[in-house]
Protein backbone atom coordinates (compact mmCIF):
# COMPACT_ATOMS: atom_id res chain seq x y z
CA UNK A 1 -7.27 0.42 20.61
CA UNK A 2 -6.08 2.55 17.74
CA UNK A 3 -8.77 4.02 15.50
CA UNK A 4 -8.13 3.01 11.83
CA UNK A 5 -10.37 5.38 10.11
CA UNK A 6 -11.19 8.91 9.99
CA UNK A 7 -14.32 10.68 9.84
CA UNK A 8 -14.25 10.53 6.54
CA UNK A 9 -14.09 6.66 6.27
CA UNK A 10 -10.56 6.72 4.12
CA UNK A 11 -7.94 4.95 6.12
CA UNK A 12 -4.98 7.02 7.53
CA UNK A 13 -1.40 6.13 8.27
CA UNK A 14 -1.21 5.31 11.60
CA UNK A 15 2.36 6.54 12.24
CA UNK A 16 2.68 9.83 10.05
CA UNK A 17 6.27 10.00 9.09
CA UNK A 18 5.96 6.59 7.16
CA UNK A 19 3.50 8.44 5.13
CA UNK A 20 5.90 9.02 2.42
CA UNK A 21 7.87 5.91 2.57
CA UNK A 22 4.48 3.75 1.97
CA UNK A 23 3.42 6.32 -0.95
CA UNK A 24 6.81 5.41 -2.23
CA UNK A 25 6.56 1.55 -2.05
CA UNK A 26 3.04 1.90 -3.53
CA UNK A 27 4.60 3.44 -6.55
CA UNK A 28 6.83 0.25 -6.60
CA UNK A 29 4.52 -1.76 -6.42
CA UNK A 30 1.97 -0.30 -9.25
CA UNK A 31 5.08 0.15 -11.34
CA UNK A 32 5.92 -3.47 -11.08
CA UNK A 33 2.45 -4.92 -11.88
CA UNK A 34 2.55 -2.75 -15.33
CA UNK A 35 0.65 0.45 -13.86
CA UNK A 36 3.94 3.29 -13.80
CA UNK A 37 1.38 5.88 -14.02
CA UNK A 38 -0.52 5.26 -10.64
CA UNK A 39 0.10 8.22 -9.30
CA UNK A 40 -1.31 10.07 -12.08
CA UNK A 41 -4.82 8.07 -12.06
CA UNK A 42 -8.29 8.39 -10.98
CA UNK A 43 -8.61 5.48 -8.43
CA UNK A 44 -12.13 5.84 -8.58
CA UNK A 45 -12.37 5.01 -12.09
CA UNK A 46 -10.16 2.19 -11.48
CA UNK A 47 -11.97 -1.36 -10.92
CA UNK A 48 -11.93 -2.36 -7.32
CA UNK A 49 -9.72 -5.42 -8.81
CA UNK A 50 -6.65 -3.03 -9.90
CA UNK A 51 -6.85 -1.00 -6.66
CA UNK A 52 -7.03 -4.26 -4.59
CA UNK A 53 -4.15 -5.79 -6.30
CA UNK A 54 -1.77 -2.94 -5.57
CA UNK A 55 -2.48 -2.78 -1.83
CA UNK A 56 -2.41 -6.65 -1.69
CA UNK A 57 0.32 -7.06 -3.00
CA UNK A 58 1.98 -4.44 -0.87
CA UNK A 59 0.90 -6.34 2.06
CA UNK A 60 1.96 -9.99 0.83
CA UNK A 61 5.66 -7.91 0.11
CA UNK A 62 5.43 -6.97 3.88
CA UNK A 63 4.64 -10.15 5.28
CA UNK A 64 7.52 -11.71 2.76
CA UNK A 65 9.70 -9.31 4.18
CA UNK A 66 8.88 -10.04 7.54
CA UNK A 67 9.12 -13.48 7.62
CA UNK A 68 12.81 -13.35 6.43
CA UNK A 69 13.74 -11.02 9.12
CA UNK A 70 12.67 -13.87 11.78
CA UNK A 71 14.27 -16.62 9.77
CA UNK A 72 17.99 -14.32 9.75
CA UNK A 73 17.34 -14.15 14.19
């Protein structure tokens, strides 16, 4: 089984070349929910709730994604 975490705790991509291609989406995604300068921000002085939001969403957009991929087999 994979290990998700460093030694650090922080989670790590799993496959590194999609490193930049998630940091990109991410981008997307905070731009779209009103936050275009994400990049630029402390995340630690951001409320759990903002942070959370960004990567949820991400992940709902995956699934979304996903699922129309099996409906188009």
């Amino acid at each position: 089984m994979a290990n998700y975490n460093n030694n650090t705790g922080r989670n790590r991509t799993l496959i590194p070349e999609a490193k930049q291609g998630l940091n990109k989406f991410k981008m997307e995604v905070a731009s779209e929910l009103g936050m275009s300068n994400y990049d630029q921000m402390d995340k630690g002085n951001l409320p759990s709730r903002q942070n959370g939001y960004v990567g949820g969403t991400m992940v709902k957009k995956m699934v979304e994604s996903y699922e129309k991929g099996l409906g188009s087999k």
